[in-house]
Protein backbone atom coordinates (compact mmCIF):
# COMPACT_ATOMS: atom_id res chain seq x y z
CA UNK A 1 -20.28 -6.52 9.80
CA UNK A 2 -20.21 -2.82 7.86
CA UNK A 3 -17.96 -1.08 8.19
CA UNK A 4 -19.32 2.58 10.78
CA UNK A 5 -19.73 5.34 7.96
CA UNK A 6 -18.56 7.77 10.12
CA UNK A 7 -14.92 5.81 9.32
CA UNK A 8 -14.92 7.64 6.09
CA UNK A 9 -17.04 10.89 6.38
CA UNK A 10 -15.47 11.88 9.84
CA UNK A 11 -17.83 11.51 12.51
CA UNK A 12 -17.49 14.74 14.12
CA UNK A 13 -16.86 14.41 17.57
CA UNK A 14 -17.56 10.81 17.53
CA UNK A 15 -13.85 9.88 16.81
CA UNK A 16 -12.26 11.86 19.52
CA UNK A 17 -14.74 9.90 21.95
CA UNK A 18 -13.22 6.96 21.13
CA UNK A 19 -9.83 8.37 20.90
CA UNK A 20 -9.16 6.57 24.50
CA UNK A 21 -9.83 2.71 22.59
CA UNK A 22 -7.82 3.83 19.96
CA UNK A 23 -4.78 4.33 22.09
CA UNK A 24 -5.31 0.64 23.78
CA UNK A 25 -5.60 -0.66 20.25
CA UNK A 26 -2.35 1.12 18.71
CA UNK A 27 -0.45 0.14 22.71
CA UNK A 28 -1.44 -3.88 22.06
CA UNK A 29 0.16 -3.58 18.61
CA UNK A 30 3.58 -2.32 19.18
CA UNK A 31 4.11 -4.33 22.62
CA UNK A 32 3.01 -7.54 20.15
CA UNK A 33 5.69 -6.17 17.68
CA UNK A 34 8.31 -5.06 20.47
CA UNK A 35 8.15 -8.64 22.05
CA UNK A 36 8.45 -10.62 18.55
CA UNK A 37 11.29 -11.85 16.60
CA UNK A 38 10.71 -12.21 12.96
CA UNK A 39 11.83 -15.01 11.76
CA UNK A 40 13.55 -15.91 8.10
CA UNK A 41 12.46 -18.82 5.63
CA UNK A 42 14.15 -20.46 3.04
CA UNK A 43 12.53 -17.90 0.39
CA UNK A 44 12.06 -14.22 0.37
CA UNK A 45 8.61 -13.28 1.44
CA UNK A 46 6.78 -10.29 0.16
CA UNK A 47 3.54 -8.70 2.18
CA UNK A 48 1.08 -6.96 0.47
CA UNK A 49 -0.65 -5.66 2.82
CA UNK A 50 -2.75 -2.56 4.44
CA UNK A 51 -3.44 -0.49 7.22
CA UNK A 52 -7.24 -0.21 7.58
CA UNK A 53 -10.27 -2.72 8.49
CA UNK A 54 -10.96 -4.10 4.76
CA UNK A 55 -11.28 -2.65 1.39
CA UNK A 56 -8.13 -2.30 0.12
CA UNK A 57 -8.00 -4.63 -2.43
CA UNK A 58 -4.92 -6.48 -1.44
CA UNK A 59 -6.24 -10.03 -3.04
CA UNK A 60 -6.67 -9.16 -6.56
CA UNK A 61 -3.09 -7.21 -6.50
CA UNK A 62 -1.34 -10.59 -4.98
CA UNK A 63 -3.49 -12.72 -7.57
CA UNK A 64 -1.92 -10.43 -10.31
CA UNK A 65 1.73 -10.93 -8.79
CA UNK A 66 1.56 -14.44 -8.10
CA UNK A 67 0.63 -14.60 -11.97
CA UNK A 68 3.82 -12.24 -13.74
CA UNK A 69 5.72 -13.88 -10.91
CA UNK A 70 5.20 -17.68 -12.01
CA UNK A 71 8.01 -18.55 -12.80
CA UNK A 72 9.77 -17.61 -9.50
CA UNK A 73 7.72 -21.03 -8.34
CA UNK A 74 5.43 -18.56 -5.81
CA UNK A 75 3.31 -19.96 -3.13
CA UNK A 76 0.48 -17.43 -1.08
CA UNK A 77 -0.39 -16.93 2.87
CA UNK A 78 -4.03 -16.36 3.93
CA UNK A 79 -5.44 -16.16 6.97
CA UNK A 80 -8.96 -16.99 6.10
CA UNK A 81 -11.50 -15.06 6.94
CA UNK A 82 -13.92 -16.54 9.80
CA UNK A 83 -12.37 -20.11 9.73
CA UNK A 84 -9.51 -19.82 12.71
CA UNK A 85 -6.91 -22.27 11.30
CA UNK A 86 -3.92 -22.76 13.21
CA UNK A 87 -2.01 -25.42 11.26
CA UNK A 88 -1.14 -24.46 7.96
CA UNK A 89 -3.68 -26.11 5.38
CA UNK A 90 -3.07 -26.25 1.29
CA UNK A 91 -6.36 -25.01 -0.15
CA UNK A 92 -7.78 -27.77 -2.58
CA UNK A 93 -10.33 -26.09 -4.95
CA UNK A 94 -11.88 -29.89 -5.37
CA UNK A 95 -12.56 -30.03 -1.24
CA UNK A 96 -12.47 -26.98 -0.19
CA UNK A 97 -15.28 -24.75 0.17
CA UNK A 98 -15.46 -21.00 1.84
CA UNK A 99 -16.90 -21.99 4.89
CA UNK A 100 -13.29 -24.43 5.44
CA UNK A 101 -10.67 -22.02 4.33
CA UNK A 102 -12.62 -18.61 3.09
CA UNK A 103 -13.49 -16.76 0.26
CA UNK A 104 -10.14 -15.07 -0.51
CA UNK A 105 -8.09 -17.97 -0.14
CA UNK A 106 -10.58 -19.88 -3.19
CA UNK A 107 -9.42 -17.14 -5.20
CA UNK A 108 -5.56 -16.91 -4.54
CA UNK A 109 -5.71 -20.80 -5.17
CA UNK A 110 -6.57 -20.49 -8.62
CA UNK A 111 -3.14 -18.76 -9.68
CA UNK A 112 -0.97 -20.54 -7.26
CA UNK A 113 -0.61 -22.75 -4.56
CA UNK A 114 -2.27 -21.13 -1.31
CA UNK A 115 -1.97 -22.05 2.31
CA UNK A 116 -4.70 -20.93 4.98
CA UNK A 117 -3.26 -20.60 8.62
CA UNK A 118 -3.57 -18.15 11.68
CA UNK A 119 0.34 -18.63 12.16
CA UNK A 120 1.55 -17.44 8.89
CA UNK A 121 5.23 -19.01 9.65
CA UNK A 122 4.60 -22.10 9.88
CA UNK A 123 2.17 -21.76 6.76
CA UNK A 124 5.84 -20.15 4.97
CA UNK A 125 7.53 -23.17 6.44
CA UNK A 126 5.43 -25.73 4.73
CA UNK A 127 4.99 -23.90 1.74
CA UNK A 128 9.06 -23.67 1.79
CA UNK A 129 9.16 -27.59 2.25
CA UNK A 130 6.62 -28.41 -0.83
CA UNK A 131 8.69 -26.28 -3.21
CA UNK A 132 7.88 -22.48 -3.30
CA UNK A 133 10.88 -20.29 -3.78
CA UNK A 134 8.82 -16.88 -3.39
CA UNK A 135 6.38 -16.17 -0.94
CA UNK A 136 3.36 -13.66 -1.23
CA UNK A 137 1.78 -12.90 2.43
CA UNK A 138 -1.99 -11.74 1.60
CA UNK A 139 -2.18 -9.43 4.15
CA UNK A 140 -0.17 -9.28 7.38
CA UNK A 141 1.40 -5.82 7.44
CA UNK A 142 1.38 -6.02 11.31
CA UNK A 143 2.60 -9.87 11.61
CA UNK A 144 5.34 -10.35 13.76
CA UNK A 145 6.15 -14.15 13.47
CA UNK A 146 7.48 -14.03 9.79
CA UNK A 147 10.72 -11.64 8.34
CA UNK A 148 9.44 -9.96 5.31
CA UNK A 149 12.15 -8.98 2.94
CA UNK A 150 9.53 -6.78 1.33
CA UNK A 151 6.96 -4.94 2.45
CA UNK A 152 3.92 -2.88 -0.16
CA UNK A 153 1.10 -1.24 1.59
CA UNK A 154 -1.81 -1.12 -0.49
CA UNK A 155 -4.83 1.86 0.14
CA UNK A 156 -8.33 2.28 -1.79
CA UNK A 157 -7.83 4.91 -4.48
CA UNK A 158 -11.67 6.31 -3.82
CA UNK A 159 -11.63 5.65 0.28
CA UNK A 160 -7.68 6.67 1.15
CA UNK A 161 -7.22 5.92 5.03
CA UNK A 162 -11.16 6.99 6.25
CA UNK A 163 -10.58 9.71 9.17
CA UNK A 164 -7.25 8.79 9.83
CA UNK A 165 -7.87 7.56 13.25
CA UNK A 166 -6.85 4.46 14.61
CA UNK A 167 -9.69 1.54 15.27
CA UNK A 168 -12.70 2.19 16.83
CA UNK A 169 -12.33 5.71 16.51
CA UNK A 170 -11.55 5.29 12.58
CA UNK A 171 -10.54 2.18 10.03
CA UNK A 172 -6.82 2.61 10.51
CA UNK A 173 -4.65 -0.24 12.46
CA UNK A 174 -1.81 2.75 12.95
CA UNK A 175 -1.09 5.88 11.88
CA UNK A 176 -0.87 6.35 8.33
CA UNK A 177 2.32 7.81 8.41
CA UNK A 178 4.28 5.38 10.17
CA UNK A 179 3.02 2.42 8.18
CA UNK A 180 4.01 3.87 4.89
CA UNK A 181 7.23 5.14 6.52
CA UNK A 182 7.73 1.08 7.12
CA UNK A 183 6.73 0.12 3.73
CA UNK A 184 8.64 0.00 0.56
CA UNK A 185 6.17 1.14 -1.69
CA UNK A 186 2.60 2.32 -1.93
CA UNK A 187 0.46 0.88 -4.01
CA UNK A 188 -3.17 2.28 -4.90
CA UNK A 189 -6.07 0.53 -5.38
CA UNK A 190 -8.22 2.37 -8.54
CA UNK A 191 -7.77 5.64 -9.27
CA UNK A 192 -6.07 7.91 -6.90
CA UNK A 193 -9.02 10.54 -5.52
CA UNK A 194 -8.49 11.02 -2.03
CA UNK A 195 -6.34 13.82 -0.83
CA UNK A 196 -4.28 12.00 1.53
CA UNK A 197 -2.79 9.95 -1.23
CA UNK A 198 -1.28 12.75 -3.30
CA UNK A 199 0.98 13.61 -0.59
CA UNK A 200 4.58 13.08 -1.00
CA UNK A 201 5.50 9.66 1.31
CA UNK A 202 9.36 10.06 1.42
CA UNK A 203 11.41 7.62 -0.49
CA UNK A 204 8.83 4.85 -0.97
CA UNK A 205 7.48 5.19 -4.62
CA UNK A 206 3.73 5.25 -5.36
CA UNK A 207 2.10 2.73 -7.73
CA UNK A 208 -1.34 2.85 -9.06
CA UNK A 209 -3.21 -0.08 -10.25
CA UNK A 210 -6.22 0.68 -12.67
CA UNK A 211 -9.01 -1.42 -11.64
CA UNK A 212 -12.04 -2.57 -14.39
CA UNK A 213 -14.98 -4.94 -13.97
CA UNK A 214 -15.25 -8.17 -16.26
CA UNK A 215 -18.58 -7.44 -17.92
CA UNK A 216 -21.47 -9.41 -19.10
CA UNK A 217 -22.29 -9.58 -22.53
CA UNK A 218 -26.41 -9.47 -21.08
CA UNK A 219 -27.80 -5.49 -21.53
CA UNK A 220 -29.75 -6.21 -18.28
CA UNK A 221 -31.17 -5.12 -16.12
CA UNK A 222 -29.55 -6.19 -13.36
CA UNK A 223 -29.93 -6.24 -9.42
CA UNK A 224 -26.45 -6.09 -8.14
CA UNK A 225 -25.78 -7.64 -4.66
CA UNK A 226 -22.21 -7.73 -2.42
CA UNK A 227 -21.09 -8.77 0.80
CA UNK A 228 -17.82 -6.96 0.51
CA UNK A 229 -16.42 -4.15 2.91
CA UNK A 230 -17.60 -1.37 0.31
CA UNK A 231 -20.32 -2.68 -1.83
CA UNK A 232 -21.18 0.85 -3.03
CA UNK A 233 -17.84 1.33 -4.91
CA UNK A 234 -18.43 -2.32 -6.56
CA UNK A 235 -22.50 -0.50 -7.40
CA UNK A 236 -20.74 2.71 -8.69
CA UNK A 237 -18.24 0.39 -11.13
CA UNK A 238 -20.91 -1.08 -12.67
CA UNK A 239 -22.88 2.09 -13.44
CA UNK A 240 -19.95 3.66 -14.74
CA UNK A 241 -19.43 0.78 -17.44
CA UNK A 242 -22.85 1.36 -18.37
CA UNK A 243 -24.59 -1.51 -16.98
CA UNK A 244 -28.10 -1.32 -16.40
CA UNK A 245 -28.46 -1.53 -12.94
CA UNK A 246 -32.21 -1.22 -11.25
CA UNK A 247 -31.82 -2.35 -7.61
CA UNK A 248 -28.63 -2.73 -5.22
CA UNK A 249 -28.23 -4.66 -1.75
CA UNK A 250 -26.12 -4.53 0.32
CA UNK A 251 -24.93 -7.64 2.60
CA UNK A 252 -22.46 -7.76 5.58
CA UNK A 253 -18.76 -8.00 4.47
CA UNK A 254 -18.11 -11.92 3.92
CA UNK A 255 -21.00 -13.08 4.14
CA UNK A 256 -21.55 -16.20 4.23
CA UNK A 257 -25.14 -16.98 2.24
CA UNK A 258 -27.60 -19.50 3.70
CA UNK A 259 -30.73 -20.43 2.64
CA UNK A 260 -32.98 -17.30 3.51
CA UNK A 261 -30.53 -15.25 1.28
CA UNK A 262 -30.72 -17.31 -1.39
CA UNK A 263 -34.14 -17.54 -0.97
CA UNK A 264 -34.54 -13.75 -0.68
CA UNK A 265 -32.09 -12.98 -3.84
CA UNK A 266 -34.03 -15.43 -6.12
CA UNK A 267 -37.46 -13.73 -5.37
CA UNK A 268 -36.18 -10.27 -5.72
CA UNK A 269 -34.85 -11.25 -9.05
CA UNK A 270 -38.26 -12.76 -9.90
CA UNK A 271 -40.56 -10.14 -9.27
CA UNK A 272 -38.05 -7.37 -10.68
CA UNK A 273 -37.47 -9.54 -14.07
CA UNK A 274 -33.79 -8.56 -13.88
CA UNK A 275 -31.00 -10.91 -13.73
CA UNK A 276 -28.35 -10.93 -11.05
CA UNK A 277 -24.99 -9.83 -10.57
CA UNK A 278 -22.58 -9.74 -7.75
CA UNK A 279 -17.88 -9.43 -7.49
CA UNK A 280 -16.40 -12.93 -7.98
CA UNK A 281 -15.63 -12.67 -3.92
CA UNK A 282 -19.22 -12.88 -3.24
CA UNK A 283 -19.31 -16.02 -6.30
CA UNK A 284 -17.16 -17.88 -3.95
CA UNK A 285 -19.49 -18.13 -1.44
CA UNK A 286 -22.55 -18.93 -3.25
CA UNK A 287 -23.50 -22.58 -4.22
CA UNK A 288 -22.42 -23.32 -7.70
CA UNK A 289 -25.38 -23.71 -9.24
CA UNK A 290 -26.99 -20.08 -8.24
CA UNK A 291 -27.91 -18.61 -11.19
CA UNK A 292 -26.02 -14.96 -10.69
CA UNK A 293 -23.79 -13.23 -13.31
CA UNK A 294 -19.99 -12.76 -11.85
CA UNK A 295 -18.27 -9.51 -12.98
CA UNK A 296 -14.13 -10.17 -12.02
CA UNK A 297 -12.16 -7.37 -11.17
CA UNK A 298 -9.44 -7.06 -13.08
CA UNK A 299 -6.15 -4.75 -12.31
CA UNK A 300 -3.98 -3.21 -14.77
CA UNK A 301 -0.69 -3.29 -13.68
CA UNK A 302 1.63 -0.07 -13.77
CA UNK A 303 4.26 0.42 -15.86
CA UNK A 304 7.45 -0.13 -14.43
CA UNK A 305 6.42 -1.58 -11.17
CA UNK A 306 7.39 -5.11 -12.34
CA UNK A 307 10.79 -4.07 -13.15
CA UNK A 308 10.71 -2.72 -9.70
CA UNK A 309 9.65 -5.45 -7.76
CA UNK A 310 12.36 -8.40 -9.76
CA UNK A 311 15.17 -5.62 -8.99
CA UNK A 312 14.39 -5.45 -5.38
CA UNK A 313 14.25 -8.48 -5.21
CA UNK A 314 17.22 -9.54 -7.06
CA UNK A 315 19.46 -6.90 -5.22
CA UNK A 316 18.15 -8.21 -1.91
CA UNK A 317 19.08 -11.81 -2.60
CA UNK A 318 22.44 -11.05 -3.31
């Protein structure tokens, strides 16, 4: 599904209709919270996490810790999107395929070892027992099960928290306030342009990761297609780099192509004479041998937050 638009323009009255939903939505999370005891691993666990329905950008930003944090033997949590695992599985990028364990979780297991499960402690607990010394929660800001010794909230640079209201009324999971007041730092995804994030968030410091696309060495033209939560920020990337882009689709977030899409995609791309493009999400759902050009996303980590994350760490632990 698409996100509504209204989400991020406002909606007018629209959200204060819904208000009533919203309240039954924020009441079932903090009696799920209030009733839970977290419980501790044999490892610190870090969530990076968020606070509104998709589009963060929490994977890549776990991908690019997982990778300066090698050599503190890390291990990843995913839930996997659409496949309801409830004991833990270690994704196996020889089996595996997105329709068993999800798009995301094919892409976290390419930097480190990455367990899918619905019940994230147990998935810590196995990890724990096949050798990982740090784990990195992708997603989970609002899991109960599992003690987090640290917790980063991530927000879209360009998209901020929508309307600020609470799902269905807006994209929020809570108030924005709250979660960052629970968080130990906020990090942005892309450029900081919405107003919300230049406020001041108390003590938790405020890291922004530069994102850039991966791009093809092909002029073009291209048709660019994505079944992500925001496909128009992924369109607006590509045009800024200067690609040559002559048609755009949009397809619901993780979507999982069949047949009549590929069908569809490879006659559009006919008749136009252009050649394809989509984000390396959407790659991981496509057969292997679709012809389509893959432009990565690829985050440039702030200065000093690395420094900040080992010390936190490190003064935790002792």
């Amino acid at each position: 599904m698409r996100a509504p638009k209204f989400w991020q323009t406002g909606g007018g009255a629209l959200p204060f209709l819904l208000w009533p939903l919203s309240m039954i939505w924020k009441l079932g999370t903090k009696a799920r919270a209030l009733f839970m005891r977290p419980q501790k691993v044999d490892a610190p666990v870090i969530c990076v996490g968020n606070i509104t329905a998709g589009g963060a950008g929490k994977t890549p930003i776990v991908m690019a810790l997982a990778e300066a944090l090698a050599d503190r033997t890390p291990a990843i949590l995913c839930r996997g999107y659409g496949v309801p695992i409830r004991k833990p599985i270690r994704v196996d990028l020889e089996r595996h395929t997105a329709r068993d364990v999800g798009d995301e979780a094919l892409l976290l297991a390419r930097v480190a070892p990455t367990y899918v499960s619905f019940d994230r402690l147990a998935a810590a607990r196995q990890a724990v027992a096949d050798g990982a010394k740090l784990i990195l929660m992708d997603d989970g800001f609002h899991h109960p099960h599992l003690y987090k010794d640290m917790s980063l909230l991530v927000a879209n640079g360009t998209l901020g928290f929508g309307n600020g209201f609470t799902i269905p009324a807006g994209p929020c999971r809570e108030n924005p306030d709250s979660a960052v007041g629970r968080a130990d730092a906020l990090l942005v995804s892309g450029e900081n342009h919405h107003d919300s994030l230049h406020r001041e968030w108390g003590a938790a410091p405020v890291f922004v990761f530069e994102r850039r696309l991966q791009l093809p060495e092909n002029p073009g033209p291209y048709l660019a297609f994505a079944g992500i939560a925001y496909p128009d920020i992924f369109f607006s990337m590509l045009e800024a780099a200067g690609v040559k882009l002559i048609g755009r689709w949009r397809f619901d977030d993780h979507q999982f192509y069949k047949k009549k899409h590929l069908d569809f995609l490879s006659r559009w791309a006919t008749e136009a004479k252009a050649t394809l493009i989509t984000t390396e999400k959407d790659a991981a759902r496509l057969p292997k041998e679709f012809p389509v050009t893959v432009a990565p996303l690829q985050l440039c980590i702030p200065d000093g937050f690395m420094e900040w994350i080992t010390a936190t760490l490190d003064g935790r632990g002792e």
